[in-house]
PDB file of N, CA and C in Angstrom:
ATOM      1  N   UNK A   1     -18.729  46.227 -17.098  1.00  0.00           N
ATOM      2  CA  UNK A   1     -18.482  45.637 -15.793  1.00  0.00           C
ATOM      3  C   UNK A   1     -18.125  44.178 -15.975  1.00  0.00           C
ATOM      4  N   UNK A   2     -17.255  43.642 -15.010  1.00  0.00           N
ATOM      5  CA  UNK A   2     -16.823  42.073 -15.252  1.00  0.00           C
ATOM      6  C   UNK A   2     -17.619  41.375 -14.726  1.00  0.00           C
ATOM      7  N   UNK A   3     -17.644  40.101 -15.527  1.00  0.00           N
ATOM      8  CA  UNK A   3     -18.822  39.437 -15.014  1.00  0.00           C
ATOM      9  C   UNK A   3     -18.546  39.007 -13.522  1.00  0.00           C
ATOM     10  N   UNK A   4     -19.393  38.843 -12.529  1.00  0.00           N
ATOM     11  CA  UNK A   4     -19.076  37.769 -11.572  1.00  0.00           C
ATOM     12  C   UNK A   4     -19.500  36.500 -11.397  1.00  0.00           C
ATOM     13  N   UNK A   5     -18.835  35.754 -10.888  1.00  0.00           N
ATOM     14  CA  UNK A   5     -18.935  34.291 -10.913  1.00  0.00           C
ATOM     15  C   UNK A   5     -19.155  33.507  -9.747  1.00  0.00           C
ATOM     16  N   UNK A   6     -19.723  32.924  -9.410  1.00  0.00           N
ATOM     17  CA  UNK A   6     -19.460  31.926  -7.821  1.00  0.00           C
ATOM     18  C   UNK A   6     -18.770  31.033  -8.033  1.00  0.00           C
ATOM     19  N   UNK A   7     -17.888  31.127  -7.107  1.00  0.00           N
ATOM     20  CA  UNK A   7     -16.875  29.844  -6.987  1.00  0.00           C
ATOM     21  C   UNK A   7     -17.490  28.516  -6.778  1.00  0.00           C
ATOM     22  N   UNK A   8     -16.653  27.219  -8.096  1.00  0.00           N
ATOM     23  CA  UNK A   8     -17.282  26.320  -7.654  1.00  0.00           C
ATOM     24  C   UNK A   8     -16.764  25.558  -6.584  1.00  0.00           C
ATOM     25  N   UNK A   9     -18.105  24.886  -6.322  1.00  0.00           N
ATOM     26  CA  UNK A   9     -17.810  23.810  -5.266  1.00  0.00           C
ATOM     27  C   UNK A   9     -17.002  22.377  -6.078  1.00  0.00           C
ATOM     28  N   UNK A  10     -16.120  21.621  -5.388  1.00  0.00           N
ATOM     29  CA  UNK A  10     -15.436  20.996  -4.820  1.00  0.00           C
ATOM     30  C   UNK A  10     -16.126  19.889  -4.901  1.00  0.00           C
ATOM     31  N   UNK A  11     -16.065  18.727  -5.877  1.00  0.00           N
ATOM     32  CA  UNK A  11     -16.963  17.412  -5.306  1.00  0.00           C
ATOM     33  C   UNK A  11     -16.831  16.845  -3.847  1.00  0.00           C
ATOM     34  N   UNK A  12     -17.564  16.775  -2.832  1.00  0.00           N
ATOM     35  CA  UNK A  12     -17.111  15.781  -2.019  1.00  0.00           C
ATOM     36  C   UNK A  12     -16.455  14.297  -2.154  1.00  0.00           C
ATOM     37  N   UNK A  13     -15.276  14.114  -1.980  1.00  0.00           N
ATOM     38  CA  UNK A  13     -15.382  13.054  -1.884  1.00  0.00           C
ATOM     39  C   UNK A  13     -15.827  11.911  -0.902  1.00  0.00           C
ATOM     40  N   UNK A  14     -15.674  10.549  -1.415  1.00  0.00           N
ATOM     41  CA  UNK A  14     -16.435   9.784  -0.543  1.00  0.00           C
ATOM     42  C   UNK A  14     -15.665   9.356   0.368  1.00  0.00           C
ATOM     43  N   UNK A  15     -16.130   8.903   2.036  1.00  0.00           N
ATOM     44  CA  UNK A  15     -15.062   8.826   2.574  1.00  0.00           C
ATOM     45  C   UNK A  15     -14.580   7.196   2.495  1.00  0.00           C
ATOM     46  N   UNK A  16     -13.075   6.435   2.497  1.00  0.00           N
ATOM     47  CA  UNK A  16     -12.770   5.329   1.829  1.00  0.00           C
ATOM     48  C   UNK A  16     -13.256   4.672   2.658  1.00  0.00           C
ATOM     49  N   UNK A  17     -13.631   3.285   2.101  1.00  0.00           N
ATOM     50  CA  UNK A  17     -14.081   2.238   2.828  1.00  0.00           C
ATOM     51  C   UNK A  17     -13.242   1.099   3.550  1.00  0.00           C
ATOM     52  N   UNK A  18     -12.650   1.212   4.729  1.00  0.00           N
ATOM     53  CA  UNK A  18     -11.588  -0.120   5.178  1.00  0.00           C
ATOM     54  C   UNK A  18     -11.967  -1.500   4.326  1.00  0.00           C
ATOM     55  N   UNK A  19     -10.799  -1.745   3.970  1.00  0.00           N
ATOM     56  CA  UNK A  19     -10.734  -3.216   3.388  1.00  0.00           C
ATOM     57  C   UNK A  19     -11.655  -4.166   4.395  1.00  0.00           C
ATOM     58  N   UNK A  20     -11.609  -4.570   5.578  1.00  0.00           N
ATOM     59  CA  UNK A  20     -12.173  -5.637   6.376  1.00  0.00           C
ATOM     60  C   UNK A  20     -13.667  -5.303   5.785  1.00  0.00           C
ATOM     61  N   UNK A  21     -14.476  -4.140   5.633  1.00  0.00           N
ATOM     62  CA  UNK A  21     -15.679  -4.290   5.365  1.00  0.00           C
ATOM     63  C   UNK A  21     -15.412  -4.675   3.958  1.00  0.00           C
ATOM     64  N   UNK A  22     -14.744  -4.985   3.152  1.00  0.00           N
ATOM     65  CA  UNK A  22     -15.247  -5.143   1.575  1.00  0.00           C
ATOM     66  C   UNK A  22     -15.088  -6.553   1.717  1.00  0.00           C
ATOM     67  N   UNK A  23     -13.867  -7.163   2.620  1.00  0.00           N
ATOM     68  CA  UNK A  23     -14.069  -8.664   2.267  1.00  0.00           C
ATOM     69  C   UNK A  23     -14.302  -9.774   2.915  1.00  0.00           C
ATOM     70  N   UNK A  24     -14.570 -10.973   2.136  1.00  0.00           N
ATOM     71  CA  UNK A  24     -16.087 -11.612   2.978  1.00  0.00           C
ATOM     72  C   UNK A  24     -15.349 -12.340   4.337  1.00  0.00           C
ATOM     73  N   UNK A  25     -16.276 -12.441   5.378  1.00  0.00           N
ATOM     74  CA  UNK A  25     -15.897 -13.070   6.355  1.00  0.00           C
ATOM     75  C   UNK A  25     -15.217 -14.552   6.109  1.00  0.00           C
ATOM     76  N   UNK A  26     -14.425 -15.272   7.078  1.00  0.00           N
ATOM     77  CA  UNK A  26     -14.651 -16.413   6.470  1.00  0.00           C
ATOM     78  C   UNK A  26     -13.365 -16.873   7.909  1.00  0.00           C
ATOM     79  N   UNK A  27     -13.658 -18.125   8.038  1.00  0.00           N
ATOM     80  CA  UNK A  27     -12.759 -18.613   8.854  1.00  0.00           C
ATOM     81  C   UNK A  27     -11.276 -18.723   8.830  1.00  0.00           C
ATOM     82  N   UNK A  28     -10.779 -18.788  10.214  1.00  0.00           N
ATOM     83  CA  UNK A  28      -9.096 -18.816   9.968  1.00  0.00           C
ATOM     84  C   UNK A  28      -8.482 -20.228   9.115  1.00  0.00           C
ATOM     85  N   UNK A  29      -7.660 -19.778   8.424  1.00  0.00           N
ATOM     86  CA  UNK A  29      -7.250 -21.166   7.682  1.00  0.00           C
ATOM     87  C   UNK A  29      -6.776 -21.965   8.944  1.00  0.00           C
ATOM     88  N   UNK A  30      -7.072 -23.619   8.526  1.00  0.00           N
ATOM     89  CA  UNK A  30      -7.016 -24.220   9.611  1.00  0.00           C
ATOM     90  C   UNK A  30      -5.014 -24.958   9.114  1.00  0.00           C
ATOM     91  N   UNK A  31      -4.526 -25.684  10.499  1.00  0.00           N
ATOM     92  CA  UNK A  31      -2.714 -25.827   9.913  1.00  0.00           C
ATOM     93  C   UNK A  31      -3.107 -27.022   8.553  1.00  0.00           C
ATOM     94  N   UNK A  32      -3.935 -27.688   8.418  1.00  0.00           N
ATOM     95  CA  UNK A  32      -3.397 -28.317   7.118  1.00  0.00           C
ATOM     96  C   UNK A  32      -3.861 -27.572   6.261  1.00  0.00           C
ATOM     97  N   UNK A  33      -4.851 -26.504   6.375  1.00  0.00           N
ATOM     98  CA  UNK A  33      -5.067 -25.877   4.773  1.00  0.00           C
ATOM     99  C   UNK A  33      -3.685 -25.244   5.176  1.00  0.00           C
ATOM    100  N   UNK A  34      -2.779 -24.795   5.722  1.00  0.00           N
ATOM    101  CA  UNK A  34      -1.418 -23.608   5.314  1.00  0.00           C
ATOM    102  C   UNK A  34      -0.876 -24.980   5.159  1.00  0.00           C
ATOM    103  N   UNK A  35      -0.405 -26.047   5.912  1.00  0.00           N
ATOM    104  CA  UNK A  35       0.648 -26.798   5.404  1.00  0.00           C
ATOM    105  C   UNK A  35       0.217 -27.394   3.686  1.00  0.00           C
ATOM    106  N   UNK A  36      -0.903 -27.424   3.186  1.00  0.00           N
ATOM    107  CA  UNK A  36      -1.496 -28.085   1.856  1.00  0.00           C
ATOM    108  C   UNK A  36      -0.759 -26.721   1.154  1.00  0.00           C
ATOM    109  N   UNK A  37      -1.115 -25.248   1.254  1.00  0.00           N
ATOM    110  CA  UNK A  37      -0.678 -24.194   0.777  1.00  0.00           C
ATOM    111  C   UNK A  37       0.651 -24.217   0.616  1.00  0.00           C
ATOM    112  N   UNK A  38       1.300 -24.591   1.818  1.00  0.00           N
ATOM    113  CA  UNK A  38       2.838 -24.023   1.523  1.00  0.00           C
ATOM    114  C   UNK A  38       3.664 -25.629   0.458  1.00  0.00           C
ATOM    115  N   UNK A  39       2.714 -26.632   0.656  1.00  0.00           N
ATOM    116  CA  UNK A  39       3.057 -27.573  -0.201  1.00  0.00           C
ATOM    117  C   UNK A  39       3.557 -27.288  -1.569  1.00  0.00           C
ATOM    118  N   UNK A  40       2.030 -26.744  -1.969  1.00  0.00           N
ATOM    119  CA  UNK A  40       1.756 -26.451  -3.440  1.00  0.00           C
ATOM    120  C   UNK A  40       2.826 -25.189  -4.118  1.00  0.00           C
ATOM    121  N   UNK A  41       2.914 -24.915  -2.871  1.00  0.00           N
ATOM    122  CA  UNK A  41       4.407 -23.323  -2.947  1.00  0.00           C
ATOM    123  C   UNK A  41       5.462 -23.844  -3.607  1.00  0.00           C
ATOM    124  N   UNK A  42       6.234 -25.063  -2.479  1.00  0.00           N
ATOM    125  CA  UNK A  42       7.256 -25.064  -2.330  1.00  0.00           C
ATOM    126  C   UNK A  42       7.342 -26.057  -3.747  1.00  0.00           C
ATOM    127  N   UNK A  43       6.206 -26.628  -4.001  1.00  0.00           N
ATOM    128  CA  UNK A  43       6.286 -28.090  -5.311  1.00  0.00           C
ATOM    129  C   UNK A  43       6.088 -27.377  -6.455  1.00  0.00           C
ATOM    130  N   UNK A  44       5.663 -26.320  -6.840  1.00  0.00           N
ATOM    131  CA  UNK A  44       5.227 -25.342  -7.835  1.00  0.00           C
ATOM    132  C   UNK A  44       6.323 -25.052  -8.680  1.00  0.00           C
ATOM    133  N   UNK A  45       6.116 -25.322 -10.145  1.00  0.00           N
ATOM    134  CA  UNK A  45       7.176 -25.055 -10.911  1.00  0.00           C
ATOM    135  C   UNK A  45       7.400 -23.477 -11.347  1.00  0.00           C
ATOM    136  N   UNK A  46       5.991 -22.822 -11.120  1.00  0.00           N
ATOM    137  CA  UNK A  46       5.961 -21.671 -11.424  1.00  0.00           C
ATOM    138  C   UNK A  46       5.358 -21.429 -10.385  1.00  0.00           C
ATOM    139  N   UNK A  47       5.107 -19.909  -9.935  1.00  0.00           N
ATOM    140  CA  UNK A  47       4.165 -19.308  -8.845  1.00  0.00           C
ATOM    141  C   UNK A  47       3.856 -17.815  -8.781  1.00  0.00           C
ATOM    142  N   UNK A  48       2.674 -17.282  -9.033  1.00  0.00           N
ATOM    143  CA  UNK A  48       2.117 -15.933  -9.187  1.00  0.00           C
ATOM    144  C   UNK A  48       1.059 -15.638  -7.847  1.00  0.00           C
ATOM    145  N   UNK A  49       1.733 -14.755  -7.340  1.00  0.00           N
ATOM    146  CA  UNK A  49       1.065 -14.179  -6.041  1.00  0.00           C
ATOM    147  C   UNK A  49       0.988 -13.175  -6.735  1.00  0.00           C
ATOM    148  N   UNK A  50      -0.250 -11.994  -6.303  1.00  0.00           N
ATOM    149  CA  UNK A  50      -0.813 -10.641  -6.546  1.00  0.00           C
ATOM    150  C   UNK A  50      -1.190 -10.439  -5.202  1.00  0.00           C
ATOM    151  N   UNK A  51      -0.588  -9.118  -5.204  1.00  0.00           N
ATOM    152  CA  UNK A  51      -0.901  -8.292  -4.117  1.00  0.00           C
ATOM    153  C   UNK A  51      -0.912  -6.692  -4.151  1.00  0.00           C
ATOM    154  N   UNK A  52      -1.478  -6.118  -3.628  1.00  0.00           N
ATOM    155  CA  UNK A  52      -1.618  -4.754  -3.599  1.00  0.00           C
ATOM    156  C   UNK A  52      -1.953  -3.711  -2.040  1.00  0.00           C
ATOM    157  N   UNK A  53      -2.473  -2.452  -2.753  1.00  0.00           N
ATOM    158  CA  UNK A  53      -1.933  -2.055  -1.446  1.00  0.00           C
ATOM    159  C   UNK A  53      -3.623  -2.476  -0.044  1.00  0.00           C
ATOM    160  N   UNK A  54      -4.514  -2.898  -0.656  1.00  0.00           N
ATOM    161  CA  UNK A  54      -5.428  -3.648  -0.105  1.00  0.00           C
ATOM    162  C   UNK A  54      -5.453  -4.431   0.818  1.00  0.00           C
ATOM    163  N   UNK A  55      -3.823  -5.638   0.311  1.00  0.00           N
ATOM    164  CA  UNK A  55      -3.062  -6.846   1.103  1.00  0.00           C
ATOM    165  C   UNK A  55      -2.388  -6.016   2.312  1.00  0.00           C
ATOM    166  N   UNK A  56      -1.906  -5.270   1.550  1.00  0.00           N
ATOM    167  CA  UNK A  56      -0.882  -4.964   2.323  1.00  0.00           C
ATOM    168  C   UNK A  56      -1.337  -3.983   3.572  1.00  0.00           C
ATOM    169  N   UNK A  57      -2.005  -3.201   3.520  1.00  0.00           N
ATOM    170  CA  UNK A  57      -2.659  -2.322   4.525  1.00  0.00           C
ATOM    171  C   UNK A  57      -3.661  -3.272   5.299  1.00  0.00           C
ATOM    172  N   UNK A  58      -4.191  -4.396   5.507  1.00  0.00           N
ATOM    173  CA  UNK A  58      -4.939  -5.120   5.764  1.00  0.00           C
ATOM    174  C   UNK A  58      -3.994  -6.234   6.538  1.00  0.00           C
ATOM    175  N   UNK A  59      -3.181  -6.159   6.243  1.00  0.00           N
ATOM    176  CA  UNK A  59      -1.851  -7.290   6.785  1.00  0.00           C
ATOM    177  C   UNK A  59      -1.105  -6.335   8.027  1.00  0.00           C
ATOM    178  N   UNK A  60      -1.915  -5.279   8.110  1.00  0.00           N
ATOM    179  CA  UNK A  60      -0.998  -4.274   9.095  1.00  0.00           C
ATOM    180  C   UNK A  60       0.412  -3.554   8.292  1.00  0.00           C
ATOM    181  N   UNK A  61       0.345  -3.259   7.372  1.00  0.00           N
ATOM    182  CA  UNK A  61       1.295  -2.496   6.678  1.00  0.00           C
ATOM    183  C   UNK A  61       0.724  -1.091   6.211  1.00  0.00           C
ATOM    184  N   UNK A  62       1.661  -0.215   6.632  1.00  0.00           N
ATOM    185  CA  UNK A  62       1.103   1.141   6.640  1.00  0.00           C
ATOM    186  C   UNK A  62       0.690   1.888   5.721  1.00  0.00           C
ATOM    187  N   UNK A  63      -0.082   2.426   4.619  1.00  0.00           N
ATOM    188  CA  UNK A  63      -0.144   3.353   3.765  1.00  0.00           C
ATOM    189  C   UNK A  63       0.354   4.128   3.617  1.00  0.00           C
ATOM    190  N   UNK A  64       0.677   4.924   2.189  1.00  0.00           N
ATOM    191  CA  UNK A  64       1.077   6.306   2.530  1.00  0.00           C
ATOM    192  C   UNK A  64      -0.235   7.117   2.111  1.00  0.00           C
ATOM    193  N   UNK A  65      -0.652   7.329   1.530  1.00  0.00           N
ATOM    194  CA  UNK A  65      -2.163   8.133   0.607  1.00  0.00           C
ATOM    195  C   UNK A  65      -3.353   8.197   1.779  1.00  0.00           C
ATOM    196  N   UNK A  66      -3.345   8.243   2.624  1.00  0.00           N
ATOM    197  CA  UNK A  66      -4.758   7.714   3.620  1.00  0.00           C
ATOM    198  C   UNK A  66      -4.192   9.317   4.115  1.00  0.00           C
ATOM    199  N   UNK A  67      -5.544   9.757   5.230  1.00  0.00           N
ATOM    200  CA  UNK A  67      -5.547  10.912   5.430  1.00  0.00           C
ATOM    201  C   UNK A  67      -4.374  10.213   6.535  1.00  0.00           C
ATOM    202  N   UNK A  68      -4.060   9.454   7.350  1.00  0.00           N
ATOM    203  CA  UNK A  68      -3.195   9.089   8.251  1.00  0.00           C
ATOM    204  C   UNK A  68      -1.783   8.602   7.836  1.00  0.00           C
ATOM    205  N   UNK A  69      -1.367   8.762   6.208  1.00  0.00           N
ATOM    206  CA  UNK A  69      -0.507   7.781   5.551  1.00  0.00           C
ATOM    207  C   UNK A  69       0.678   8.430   6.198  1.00  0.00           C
ATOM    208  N   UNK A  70       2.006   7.982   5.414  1.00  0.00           N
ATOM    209  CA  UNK A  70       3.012   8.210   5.726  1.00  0.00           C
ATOM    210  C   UNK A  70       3.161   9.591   4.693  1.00  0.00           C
ATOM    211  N   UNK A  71       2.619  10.181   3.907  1.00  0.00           N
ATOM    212  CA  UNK A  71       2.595  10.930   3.008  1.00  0.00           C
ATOM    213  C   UNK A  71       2.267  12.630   4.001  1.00  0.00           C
ATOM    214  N   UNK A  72       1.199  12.268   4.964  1.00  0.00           N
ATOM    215  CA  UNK A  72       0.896  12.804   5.172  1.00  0.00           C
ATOM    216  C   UNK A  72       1.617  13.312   6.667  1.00  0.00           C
ATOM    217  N   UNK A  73       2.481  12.599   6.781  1.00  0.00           N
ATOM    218  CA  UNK A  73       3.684  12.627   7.950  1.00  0.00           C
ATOM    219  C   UNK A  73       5.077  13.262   7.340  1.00  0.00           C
ATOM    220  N   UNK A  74       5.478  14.058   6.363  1.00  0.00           N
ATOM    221  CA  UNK A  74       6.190  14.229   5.634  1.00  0.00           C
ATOM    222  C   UNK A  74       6.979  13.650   4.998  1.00  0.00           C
ATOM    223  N   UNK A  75       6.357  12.072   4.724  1.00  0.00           N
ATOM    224  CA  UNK A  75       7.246  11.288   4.038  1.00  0.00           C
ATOM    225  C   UNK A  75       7.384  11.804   2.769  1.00  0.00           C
ATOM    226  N   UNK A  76       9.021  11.784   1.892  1.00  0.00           N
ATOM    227  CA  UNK A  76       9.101  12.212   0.194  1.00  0.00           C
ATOM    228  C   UNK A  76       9.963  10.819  -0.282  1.00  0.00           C
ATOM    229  N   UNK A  77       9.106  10.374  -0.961  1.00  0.00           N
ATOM    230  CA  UNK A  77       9.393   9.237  -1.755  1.00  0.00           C
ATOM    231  C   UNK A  77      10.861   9.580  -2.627  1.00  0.00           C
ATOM    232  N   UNK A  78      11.437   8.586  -2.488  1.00  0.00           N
ATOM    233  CA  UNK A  78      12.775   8.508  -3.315  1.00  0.00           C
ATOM    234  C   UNK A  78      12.669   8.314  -4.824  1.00  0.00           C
ATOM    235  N   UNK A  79      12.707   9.736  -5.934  1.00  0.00           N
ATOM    236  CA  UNK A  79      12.862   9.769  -6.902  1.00  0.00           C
ATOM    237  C   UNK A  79      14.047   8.396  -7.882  1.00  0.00           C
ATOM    238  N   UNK A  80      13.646   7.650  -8.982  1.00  0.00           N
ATOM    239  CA  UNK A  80      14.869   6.791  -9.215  1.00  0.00           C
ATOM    240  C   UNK A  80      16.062   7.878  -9.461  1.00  0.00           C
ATOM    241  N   UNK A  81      15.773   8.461 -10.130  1.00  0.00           N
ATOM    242  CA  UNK A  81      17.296   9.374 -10.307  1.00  0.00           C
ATOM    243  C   UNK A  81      18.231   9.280  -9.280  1.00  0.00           C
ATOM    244  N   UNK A  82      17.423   9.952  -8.220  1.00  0.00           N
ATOM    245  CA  UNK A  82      18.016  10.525  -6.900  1.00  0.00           C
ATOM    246  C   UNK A  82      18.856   8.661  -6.762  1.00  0.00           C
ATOM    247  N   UNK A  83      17.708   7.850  -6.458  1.00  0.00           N
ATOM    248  CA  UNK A  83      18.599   6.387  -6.337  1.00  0.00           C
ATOM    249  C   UNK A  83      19.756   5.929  -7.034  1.00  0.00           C
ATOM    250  N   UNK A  84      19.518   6.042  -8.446  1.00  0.00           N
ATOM    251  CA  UNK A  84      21.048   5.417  -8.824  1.00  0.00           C
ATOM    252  C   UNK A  84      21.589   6.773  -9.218  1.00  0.00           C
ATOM    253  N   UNK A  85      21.756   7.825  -8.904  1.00  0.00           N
ATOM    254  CA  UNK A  85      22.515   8.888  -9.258  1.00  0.00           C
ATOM    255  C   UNK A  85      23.594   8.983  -7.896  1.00  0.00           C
ATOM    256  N   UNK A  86      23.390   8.708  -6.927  1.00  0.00           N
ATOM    257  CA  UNK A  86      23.398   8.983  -5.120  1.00  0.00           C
ATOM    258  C   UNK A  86      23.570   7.527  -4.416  1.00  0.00           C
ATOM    259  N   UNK A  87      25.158   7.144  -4.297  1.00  0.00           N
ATOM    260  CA  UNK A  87      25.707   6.309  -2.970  1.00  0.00           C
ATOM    261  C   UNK A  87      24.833   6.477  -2.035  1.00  0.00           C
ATOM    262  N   UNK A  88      24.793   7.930  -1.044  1.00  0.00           N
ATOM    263  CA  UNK A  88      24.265   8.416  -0.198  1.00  0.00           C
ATOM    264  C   UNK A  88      22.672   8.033   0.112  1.00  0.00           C
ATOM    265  N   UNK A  89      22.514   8.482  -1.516  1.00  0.00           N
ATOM    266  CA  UNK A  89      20.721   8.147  -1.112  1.00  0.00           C
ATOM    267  C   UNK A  89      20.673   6.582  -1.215  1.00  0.00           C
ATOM    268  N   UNK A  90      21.394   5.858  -1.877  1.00  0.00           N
ATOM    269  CA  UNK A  90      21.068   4.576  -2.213  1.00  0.00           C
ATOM    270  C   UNK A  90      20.996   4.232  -0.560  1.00  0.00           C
ATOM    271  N   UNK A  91      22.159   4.169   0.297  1.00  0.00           N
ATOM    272  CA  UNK A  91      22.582   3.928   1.312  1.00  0.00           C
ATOM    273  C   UNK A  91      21.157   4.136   2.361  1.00  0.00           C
ATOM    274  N   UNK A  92      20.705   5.640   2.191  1.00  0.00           N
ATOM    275  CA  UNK A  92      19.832   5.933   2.975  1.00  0.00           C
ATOM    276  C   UNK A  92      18.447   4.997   2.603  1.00  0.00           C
ATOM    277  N   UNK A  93      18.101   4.789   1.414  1.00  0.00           N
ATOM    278  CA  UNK A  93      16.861   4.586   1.183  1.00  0.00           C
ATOM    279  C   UNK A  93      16.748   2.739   1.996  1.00  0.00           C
ATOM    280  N   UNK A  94      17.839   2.361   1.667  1.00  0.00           N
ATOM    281  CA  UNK A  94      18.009   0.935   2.319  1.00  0.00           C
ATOM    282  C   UNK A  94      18.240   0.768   3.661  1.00  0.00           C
ATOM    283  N   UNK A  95      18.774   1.734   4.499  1.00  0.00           N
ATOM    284  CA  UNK A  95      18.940   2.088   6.041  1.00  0.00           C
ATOM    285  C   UNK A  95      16.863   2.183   6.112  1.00  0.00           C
ATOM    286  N   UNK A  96      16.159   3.008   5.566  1.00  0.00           N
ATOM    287  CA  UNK A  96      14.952   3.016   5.977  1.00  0.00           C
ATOM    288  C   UNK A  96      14.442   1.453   6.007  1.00  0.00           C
ATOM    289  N   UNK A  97      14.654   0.336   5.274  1.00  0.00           N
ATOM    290  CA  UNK A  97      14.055  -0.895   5.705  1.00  0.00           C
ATOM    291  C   UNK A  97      14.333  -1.740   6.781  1.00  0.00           C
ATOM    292  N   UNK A  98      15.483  -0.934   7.556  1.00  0.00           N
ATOM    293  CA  UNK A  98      15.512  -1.232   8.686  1.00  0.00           C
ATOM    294  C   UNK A  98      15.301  -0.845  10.172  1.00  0.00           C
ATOM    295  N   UNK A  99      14.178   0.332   9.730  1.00  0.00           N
ATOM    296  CA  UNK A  99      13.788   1.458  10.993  1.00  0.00           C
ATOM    297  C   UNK A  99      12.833   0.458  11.577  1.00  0.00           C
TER     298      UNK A  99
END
């Protein structure tokens, strides 16, 4: 006789934590800390900003991976092939930064 088995369970995962709770409170920059900021920008011989999708979903920019993402709206990401192989797609993929 074959053995039988119980199907396993599935780790739960955890459910994600919004960025606003991970980072620390803190007051609105006041106009001379941005005008001191955009100083140091514009006088900067070099300049390294990091950002991710943390910034960016937190800045009001949409996800795709979230149970609400754009992934989950039938968005299909543009393969590079498809990009430089395809006028068409090139055309299209750049028409989307302006929806």
């Amino acid at each position: 006789a074959a053995a039988h088995s119980e199907p396993q369970q599935q780790p739960q995962q955890a459910p994600m934590t919004p960025l606003r709770s991970l980072a620390p409170n803190a007051a609105k920059a006041t106009r001379s800390q941005l005008e001191a900021l955009i100083g140091l920008a514009r006088e900067a011989k070099r300049l390294l900003l990091l950002t991710g999708a943390g910034v960016s979903t937190h800045s009001g920019i949409p996800d795709y991976r979230s149970p609400n993402g754009s992934y989950s709206k039938g968005h299909k990401p543009m393969q590079h092939g498809e990009f430089v192989n395809s006028e068409a797609a090139r055309r299209r993929y750049w028409a989307r930064s302006y929806v």
